[in-house]
C-alpha atoms as a PDB file:
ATOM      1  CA  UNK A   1    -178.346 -73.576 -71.969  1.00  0.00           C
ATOM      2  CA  UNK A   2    -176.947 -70.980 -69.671  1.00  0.00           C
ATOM      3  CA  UNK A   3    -179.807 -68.612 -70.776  1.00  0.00           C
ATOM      4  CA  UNK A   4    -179.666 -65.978 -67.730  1.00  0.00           C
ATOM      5  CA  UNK A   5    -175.734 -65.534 -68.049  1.00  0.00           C
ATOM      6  CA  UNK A   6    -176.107 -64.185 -71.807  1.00  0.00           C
ATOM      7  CA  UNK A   7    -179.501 -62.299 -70.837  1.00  0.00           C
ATOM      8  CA  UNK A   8    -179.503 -58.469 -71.708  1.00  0.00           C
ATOM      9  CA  UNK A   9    -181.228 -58.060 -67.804  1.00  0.00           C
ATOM     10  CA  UNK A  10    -177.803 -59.657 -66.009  1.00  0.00           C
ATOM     11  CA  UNK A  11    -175.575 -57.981 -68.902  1.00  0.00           C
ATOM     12  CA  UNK A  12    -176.972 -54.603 -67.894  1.00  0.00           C
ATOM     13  CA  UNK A  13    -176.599 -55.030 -64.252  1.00  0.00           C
ATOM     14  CA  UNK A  14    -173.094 -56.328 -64.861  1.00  0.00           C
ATOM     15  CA  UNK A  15    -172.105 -53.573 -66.742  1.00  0.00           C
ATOM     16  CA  UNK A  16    -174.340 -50.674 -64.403  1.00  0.00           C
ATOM     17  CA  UNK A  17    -173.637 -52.335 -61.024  1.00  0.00           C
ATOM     18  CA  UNK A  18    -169.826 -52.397 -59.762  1.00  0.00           C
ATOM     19  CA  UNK A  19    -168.119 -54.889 -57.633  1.00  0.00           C
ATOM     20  CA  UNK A  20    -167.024 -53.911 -54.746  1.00  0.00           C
ATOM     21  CA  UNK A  21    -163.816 -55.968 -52.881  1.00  0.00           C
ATOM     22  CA  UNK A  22    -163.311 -54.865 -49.423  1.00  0.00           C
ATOM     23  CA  UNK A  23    -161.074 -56.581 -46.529  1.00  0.00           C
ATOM     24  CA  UNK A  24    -161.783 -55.547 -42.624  1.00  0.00           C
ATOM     25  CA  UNK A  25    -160.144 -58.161 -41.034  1.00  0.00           C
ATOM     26  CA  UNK A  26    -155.927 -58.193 -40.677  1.00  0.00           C
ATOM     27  CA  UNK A  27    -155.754 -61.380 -42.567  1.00  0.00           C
ATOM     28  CA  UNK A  28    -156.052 -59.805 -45.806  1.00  0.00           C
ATOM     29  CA  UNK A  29    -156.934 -62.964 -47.745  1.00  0.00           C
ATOM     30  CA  UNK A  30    -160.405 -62.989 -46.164  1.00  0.00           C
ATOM     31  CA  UNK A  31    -162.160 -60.489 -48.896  1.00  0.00           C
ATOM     32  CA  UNK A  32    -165.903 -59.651 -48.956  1.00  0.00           C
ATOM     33  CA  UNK A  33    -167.290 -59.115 -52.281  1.00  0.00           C
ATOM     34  CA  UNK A  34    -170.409 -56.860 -53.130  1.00  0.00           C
ATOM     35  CA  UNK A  35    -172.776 -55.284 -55.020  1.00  0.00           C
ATOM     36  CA  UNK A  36    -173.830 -51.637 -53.310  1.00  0.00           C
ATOM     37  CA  UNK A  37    -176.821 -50.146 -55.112  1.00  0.00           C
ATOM     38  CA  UNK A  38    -180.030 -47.724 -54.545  1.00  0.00           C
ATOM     39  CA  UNK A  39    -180.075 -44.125 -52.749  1.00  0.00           C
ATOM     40  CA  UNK A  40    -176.701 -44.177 -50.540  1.00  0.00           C
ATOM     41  CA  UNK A  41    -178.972 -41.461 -47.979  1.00  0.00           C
ATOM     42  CA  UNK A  42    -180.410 -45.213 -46.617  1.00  0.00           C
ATOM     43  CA  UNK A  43    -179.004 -45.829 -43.747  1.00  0.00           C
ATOM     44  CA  UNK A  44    -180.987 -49.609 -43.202  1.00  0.00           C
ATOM     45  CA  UNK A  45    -180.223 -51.090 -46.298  1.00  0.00           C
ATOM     46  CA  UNK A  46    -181.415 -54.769 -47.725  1.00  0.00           C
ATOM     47  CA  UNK A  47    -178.545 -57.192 -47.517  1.00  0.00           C
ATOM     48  CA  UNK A  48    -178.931 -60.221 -49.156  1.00  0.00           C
ATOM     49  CA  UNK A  49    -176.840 -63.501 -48.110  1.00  0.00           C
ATOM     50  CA  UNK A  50    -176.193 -66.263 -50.484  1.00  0.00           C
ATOM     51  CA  UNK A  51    -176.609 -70.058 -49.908  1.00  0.00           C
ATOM     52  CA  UNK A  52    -173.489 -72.315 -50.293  1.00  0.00           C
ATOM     53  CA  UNK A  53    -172.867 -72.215 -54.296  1.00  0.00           C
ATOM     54  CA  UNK A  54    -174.107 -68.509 -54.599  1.00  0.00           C
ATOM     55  CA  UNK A  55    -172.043 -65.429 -55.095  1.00  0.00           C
ATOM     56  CA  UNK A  56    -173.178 -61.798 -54.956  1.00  0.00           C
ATOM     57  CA  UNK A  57    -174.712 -61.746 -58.394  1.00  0.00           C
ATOM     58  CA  UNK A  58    -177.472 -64.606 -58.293  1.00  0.00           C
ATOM     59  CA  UNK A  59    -179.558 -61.570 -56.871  1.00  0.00           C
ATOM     60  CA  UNK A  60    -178.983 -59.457 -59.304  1.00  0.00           C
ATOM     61  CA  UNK A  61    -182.711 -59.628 -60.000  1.00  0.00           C
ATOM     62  CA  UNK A  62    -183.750 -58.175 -56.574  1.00  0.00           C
ATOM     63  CA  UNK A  63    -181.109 -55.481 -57.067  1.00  0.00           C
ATOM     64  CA  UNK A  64    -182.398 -54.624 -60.202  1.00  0.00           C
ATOM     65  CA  UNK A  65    -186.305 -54.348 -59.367  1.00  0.00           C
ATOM     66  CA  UNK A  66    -186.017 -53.056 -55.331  1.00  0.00           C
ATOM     67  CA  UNK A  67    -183.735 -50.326 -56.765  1.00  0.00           C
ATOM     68  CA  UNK A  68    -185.645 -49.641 -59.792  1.00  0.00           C
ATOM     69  CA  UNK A  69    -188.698 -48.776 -56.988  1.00  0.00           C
ATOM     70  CA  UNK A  70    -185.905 -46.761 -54.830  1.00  0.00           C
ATOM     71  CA  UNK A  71    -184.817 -48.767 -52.436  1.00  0.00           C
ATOM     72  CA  UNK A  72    -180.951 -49.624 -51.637  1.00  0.00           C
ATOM     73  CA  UNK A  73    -179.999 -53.334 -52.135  1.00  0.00           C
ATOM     74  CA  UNK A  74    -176.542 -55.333 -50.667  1.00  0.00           C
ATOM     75  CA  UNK A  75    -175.660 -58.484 -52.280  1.00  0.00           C
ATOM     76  CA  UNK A  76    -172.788 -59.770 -51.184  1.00  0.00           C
ATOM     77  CA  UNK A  77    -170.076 -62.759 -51.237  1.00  0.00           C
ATOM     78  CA  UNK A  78    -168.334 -64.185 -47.794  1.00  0.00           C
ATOM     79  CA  UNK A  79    -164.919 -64.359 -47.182  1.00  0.00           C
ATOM     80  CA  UNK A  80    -163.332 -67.910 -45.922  1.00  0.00           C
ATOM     81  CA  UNK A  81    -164.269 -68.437 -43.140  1.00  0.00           C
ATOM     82  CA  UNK A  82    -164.426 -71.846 -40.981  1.00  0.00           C
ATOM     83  CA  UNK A  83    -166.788 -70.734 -37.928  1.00  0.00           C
ATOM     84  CA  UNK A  84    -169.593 -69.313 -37.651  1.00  0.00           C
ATOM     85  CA  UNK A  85    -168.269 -66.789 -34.723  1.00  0.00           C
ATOM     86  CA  UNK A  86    -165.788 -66.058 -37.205  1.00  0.00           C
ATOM     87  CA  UNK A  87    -167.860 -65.184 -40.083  1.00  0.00           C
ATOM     88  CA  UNK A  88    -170.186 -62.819 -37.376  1.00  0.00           C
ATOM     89  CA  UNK A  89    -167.341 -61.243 -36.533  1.00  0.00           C
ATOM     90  CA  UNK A  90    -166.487 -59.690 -39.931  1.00  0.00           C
ATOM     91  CA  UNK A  91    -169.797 -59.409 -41.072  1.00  0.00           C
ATOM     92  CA  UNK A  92    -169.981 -57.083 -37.946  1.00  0.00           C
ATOM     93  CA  UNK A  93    -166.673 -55.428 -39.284  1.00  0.00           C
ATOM     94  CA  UNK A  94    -168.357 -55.054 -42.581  1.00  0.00           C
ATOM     95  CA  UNK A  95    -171.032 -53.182 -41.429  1.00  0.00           C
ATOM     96  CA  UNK A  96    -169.194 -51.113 -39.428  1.00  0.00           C
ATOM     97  CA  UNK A  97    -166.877 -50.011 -42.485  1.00  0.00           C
ATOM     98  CA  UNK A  98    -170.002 -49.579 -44.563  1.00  0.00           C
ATOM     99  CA  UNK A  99    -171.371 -47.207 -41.774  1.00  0.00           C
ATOM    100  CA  UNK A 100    -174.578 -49.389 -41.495  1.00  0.00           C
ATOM    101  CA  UNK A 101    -175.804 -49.868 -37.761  1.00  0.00           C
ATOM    102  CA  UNK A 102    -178.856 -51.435 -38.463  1.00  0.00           C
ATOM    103  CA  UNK A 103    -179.948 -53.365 -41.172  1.00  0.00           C
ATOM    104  CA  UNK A 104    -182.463 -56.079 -43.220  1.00  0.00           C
ATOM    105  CA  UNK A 105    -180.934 -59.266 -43.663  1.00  0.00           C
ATOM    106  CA  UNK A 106    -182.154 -61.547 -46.595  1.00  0.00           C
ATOM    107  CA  UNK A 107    -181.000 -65.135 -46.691  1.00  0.00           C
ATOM    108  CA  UNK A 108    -180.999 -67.583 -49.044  1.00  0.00           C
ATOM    109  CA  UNK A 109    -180.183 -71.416 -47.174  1.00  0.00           C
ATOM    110  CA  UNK A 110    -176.873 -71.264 -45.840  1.00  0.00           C
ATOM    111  CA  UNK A 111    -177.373 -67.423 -46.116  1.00  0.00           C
ATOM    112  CA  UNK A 112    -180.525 -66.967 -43.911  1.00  0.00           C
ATOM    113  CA  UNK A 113    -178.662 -69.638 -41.385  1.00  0.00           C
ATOM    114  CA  UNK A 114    -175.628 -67.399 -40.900  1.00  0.00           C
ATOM    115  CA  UNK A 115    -178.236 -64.017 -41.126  1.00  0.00           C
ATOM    116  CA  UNK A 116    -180.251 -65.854 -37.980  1.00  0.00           C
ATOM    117  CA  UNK A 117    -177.021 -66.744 -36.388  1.00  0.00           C
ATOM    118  CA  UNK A 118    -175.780 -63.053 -36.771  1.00  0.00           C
ATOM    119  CA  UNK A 119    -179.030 -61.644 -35.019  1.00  0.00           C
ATOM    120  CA  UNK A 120    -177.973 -63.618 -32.148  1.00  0.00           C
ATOM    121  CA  UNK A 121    -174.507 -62.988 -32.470  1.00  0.00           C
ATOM    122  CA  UNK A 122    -175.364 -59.079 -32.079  1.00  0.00           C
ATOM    123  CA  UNK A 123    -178.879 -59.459 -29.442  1.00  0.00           C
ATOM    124  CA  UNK A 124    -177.185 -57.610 -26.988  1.00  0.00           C
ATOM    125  CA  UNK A 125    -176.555 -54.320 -28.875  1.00  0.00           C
ATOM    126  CA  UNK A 126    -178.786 -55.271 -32.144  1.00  0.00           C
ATOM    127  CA  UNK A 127    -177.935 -54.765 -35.696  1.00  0.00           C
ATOM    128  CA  UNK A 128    -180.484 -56.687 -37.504  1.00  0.00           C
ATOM    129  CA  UNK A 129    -183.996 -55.355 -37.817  1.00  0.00           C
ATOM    130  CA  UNK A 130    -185.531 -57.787 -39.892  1.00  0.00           C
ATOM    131  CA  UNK A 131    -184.803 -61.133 -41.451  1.00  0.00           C
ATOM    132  CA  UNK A 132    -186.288 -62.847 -44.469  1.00  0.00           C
ATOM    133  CA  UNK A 133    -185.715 -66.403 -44.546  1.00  0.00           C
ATOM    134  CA  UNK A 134    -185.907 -68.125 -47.409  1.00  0.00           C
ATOM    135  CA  UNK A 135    -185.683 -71.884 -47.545  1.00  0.00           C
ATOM    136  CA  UNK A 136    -183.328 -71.581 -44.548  1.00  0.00           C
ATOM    137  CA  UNK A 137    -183.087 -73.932 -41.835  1.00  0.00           C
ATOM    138  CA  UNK A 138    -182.296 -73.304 -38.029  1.00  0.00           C
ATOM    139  CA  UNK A 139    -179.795 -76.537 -37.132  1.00  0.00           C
ATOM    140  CA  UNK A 140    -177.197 -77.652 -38.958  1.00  0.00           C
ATOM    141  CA  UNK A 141    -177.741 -81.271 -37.734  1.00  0.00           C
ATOM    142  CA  UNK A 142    -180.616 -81.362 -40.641  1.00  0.00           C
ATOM    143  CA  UNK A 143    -177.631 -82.348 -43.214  1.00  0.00           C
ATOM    144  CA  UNK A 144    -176.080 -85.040 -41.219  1.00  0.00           C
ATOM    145  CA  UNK A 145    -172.871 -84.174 -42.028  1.00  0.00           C
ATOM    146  CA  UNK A 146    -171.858 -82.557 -38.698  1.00  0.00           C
ATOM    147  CA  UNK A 147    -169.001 -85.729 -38.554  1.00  0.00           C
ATOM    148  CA  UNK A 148    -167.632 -84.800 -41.611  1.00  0.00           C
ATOM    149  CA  UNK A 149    -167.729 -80.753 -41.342  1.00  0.00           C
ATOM    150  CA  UNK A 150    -163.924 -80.967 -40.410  1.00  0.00           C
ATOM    151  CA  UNK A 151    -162.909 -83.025 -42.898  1.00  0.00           C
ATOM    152  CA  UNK A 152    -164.373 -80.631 -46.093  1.00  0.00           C
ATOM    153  CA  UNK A 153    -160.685 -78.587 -45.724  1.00  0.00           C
ATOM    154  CA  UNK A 154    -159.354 -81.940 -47.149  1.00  0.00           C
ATOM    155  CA  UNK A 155    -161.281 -82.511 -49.690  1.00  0.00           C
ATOM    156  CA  UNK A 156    -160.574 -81.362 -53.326  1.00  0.00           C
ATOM    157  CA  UNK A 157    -162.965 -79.121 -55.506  1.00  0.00           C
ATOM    158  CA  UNK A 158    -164.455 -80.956 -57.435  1.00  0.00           C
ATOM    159  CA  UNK A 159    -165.490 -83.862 -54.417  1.00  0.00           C
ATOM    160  CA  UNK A 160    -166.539 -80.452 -53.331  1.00  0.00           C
ATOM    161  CA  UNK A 161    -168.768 -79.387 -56.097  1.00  0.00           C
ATOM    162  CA  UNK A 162    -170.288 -82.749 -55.973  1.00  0.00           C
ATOM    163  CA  UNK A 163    -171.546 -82.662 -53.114  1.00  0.00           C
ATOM    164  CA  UNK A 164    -172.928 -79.033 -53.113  1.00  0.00           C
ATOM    165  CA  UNK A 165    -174.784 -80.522 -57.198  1.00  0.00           C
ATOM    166  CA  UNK A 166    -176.358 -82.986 -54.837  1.00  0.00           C
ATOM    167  CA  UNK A 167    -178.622 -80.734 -53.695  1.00  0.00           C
ATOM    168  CA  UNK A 168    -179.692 -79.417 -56.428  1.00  0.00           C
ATOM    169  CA  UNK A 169    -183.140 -80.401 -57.981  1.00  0.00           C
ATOM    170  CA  UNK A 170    -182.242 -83.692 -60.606  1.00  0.00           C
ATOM    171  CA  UNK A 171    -186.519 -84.479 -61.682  1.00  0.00           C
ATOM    172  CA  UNK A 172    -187.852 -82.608 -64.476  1.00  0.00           C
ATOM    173  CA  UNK A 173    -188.601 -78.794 -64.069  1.00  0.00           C
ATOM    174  CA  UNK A 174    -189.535 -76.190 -66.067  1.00  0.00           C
ATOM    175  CA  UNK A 175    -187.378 -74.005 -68.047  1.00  0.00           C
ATOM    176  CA  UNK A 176    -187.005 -71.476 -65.969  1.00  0.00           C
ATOM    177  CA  UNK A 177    -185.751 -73.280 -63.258  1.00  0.00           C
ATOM    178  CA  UNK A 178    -183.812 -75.150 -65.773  1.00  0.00           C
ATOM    179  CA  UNK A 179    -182.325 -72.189 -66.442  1.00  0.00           C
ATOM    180  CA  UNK A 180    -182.060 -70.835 -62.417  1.00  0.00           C
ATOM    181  CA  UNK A 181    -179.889 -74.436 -61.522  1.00  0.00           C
ATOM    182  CA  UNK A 182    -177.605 -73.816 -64.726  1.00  0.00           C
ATOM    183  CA  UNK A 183    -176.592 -70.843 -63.864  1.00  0.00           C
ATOM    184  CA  UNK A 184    -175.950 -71.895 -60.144  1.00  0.00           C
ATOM    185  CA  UNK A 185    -173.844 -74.521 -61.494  1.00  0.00           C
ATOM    186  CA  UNK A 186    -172.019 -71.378 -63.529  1.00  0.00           C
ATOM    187  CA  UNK A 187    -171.412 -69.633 -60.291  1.00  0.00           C
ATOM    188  CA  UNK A 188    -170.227 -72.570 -58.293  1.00  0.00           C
ATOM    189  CA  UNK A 189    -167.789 -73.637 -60.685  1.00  0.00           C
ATOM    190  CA  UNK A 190    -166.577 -69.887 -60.031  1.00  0.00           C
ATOM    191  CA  UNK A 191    -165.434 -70.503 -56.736  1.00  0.00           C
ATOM    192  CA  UNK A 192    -162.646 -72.141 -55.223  1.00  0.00           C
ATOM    193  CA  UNK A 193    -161.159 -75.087 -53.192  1.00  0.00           C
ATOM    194  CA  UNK A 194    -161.176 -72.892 -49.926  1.00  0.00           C
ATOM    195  CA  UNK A 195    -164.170 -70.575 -50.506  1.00  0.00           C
ATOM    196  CA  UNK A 196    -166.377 -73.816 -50.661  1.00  0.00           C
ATOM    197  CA  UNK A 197    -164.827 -76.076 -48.265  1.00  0.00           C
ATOM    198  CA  UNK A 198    -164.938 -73.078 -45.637  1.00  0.00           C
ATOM    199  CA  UNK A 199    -169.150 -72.286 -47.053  1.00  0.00           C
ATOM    200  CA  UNK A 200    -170.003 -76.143 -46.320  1.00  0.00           C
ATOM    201  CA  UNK A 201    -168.122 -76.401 -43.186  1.00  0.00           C
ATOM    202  CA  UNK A 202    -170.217 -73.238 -41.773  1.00  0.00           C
ATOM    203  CA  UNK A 203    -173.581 -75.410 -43.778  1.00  0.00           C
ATOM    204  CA  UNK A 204    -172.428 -78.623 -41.207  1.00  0.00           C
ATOM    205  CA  UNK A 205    -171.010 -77.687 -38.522  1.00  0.00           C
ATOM    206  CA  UNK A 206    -172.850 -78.519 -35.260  1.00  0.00           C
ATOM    207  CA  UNK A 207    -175.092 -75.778 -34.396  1.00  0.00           C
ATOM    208  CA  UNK A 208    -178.320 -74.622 -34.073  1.00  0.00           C
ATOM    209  CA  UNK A 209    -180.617 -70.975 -33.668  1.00  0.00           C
ATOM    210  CA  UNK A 210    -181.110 -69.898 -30.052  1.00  0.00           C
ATOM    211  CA  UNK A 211    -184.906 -68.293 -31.523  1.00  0.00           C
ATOM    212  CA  UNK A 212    -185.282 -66.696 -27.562  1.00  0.00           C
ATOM    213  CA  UNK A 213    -182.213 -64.101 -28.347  1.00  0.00           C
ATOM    214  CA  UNK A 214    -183.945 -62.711 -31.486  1.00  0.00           C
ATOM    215  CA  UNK A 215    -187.692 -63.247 -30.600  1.00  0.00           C
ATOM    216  CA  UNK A 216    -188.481 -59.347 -30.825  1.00  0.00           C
ATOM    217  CA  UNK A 217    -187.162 -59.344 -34.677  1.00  0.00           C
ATOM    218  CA  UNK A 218    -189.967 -59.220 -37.548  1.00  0.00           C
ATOM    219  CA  UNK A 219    -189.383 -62.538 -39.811  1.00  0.00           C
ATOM    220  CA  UNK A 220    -190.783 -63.439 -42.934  1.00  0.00           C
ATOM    221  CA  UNK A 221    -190.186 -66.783 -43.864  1.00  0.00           C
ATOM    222  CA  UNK A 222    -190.264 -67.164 -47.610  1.00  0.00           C
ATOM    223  CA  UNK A 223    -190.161 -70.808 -48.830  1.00  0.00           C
ATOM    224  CA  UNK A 224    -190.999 -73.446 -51.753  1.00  0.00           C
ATOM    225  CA  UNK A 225    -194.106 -76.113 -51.934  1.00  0.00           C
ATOM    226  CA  UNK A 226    -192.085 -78.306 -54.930  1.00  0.00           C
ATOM    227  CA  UNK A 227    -188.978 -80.047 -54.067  1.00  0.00           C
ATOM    228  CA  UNK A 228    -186.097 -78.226 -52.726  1.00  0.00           C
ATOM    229  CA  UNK A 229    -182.770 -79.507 -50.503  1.00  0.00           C
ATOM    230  CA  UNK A 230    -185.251 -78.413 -47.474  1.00  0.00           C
ATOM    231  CA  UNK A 231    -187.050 -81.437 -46.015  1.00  0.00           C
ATOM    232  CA  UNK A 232    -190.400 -80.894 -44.380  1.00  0.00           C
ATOM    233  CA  UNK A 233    -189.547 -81.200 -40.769  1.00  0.00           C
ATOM    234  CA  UNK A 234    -186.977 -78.857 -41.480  1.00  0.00           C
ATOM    235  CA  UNK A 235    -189.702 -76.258 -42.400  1.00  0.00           C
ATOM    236  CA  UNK A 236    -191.744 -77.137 -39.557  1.00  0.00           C
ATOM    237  CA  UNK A 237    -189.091 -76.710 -37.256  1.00  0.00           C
ATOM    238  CA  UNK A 238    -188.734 -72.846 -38.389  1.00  0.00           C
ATOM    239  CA  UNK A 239    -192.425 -72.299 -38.226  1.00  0.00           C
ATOM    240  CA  UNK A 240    -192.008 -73.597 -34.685  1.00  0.00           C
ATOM    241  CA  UNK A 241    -189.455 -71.129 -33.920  1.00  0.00           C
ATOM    242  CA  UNK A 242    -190.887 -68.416 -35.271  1.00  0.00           C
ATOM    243  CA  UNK A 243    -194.792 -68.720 -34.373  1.00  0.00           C
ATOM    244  CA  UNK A 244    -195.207 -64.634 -34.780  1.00  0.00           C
ATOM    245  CA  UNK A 245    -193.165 -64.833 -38.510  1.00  0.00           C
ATOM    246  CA  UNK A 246    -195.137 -63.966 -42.068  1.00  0.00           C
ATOM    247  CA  UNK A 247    -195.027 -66.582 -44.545  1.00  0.00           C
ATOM    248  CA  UNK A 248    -194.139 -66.275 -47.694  1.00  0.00           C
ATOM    249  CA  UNK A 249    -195.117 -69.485 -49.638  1.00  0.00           C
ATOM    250  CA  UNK A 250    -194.318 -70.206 -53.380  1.00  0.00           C
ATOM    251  CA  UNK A 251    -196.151 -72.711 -54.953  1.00  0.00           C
ATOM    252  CA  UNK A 252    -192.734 -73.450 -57.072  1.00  0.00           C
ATOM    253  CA  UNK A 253    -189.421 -72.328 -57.251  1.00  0.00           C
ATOM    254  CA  UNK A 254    -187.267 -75.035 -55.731  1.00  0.00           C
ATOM    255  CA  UNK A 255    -183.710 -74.260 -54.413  1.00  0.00           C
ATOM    256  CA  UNK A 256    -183.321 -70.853 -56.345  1.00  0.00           C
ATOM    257  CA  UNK A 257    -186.753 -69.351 -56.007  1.00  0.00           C
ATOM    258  CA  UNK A 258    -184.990 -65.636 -56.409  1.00  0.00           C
ATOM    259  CA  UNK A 259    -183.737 -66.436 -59.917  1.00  0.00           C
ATOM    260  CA  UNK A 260    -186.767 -68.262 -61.391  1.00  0.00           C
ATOM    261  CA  UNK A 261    -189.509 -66.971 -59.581  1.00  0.00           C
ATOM    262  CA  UNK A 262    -188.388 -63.167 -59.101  1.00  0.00           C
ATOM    263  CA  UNK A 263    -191.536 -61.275 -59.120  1.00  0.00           C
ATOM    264  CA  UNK A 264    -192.771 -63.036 -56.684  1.00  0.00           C
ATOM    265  CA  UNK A 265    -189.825 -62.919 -54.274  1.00  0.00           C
ATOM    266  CA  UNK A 266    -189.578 -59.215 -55.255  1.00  0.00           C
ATOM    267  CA  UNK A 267    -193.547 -58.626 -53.927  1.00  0.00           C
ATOM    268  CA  UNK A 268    -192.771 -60.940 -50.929  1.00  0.00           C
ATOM    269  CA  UNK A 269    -189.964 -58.509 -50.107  1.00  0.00           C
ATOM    270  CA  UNK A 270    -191.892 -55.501 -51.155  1.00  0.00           C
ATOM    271  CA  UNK A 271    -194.308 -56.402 -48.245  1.00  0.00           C
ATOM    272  CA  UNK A 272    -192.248 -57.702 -45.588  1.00  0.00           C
ATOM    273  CA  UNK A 273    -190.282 -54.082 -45.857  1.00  0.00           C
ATOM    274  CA  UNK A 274    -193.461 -51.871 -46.312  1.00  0.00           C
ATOM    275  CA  UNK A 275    -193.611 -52.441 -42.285  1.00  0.00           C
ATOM    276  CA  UNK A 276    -190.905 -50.372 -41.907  1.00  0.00           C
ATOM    277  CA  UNK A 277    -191.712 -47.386 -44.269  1.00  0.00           C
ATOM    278  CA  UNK A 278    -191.845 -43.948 -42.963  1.00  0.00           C
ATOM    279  CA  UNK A 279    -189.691 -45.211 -39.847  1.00  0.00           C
ATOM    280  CA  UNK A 280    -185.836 -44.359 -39.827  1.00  0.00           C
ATOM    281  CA  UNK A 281    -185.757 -47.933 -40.418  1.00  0.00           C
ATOM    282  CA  UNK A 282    -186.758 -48.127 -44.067  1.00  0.00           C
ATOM    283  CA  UNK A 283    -185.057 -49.570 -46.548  1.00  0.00           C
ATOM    284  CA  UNK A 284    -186.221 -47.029 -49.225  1.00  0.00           C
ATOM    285  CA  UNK A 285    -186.274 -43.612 -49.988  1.00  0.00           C
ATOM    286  CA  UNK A 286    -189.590 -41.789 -48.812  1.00  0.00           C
ATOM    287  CA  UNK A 287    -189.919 -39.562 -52.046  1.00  0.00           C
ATOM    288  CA  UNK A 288    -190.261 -42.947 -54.230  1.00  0.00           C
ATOM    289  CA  UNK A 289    -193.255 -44.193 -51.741  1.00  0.00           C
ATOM    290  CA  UNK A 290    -196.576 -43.043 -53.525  1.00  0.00           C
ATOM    291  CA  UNK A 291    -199.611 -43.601 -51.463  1.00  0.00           C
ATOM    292  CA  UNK A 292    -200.916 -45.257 -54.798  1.00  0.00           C
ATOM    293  CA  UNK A 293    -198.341 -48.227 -54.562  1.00  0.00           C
ATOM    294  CA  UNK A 294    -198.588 -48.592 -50.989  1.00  0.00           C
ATOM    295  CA  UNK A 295    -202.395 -49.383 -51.784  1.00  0.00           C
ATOM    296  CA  UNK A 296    -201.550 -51.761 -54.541  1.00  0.00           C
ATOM    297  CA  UNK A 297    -198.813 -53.391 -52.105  1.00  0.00           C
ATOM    298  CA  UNK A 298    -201.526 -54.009 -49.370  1.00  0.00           C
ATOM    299  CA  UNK A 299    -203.895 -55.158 -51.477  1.00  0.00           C
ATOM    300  CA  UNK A 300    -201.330 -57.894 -52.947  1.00  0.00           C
ATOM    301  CA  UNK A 301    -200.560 -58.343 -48.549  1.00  0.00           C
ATOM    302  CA  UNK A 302    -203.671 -60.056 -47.815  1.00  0.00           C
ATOM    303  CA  UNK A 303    -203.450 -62.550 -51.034  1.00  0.00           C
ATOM    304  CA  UNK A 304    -200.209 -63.836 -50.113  1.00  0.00           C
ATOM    305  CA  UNK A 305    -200.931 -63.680 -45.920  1.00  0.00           C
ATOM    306  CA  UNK A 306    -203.001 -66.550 -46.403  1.00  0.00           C
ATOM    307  CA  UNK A 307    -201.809 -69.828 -45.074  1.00  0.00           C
ATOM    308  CA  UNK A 308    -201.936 -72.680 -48.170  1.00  0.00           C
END
């Protein structure tokens, strides 16, 4: 198995896109990783946020389309770190090297956790302008491991790695997401001890989304109707916080929707930034917008607007 690692699509964008290391913080262990592609002139790029076992490449596939159609696309991989104020502290460092003031923020589980916890982080002098949320959450308490978040430092990889696996999707699926969970697997067993205790201590620790100090931020919340690690309260409980957001539903896709079910995310994505074209805000360059696709993009808006 292991299809999408040997695929010509992520061999190509391995061998086109370069991987970027950069440090901003004076502990010089703590190293973001990331993938910087599309028109540089963007000054309100896409960044997307991985969930606990990700690392910058399981989006290669958004990279590869939402540059392809001219806009500019961040992936990127988190340093260690064990708090959350922590972690929005050097993301805000990040962005300041990168010369980015504002920016969209894409997040994947853990991901669009710490990208709603960074809107908050910055409400005062604002650096997100948009979230997409997909199958994130809003309080940690949903895992019920907020007694054991200080403990994960302790524990070894692999007790690690088990219990990120058991959250991944174990009935039958089909091959593609066959294929999406095996390459997960691939990437998790890519990181180490630290990186993972420090990504599941930031999944459990106690906290929660205060929604009223990013209320005036757009939100599209993109999520699964088959099984995922996202229990149904926990989706109502974001619908709940954001009454005003888009949704985004997939009829399947489970835990790793953007690797199995990519056209889809890609059009969700499409649409949620098409707000923002022709604004300073936009995440793409204005000579790739044709009136034509615009069209095409609205008329795909009201099809997926509809509630299920």
């Amino acid at each position: 198995m292991g299809e999408i690692k040997v695929s010509p699509d992520y061999n190509w964008f391995r061998s086109t896109v370069p991987l970027k290391k950069i440090i901003v913080d004076d502990d010089d262990s703590k190293i973001w990783s990331l993938y910087d592609a599309g028109p540089r002139s963007i000054r309100c790029p896409l960044i997307f946020l991985p969930p606990v076992s990700g690392t910058a490449d399981v989006f290669f596939r958004q990279i590869l389309a939402l540059t392809g159609w001219g806009y500019r696309v961040i992936a990127l991989q988190y340093p260690v770190y064990w708090d959350h104020l922590e972690f929005c502290d050097g993301f805000r460092k990040l962005l300041d090297h990168l010369q980015l003031d504002k920016v969209h923020l894409f997040g994947a589980s853990l991901g669009g956790f710490l990208a709603q916890k960074f809107a908050e982080y910055t409400h005062k002098s604002p650096r997100v302008h948009s979230l997409i949320l997909c199958n994130a959450f809003s309080d940690t308490s949903i895992f019920n491991q907020t007694w054991t978040a200080n403990s994960f430092w302790l524990m070894p990889a692999f007790m690690l790695k088990k219990i990120v696996l058991g959250n991944f999707s174990s009935g039958p699926v089909d091959p593609l997401m066959a294929d999406a969970i095996d390459f997960m697997v691939d990437r998790l067993e890519s990181l180490g001890q630290s990186e993972l205790a420090s990504r599941l201590t930031l999944n459990c620790q106690n906290s929660y989304v205060e929604p009223h100090k990013i209320r005036d931020i757009p939100v599209t919340i993109m999520d699964v109707f088959d099984q995922s690690a996202l229990s149904t309260e926990a989706k109502e409980e974001m619908y709940k916080l954001y009454p005003n957001a888009r949704r985004a539903h997939l009829k399947t896709g489970g835990n790793f929707p953007y690797l199995c079910r990519s056209a889809e995310v890609n059009l969700y994505v499409q649409i949620h930034l098409l707000q923002f074209h022709g604004t300073k805000y936009a995440a793409i360059d204005p000579s790739m917008v044709s009136a034509e696709e615009l069209e095409v993009q609205k008329g795909n808006l009201s099809i997926s607007q509809e509630e299920p």
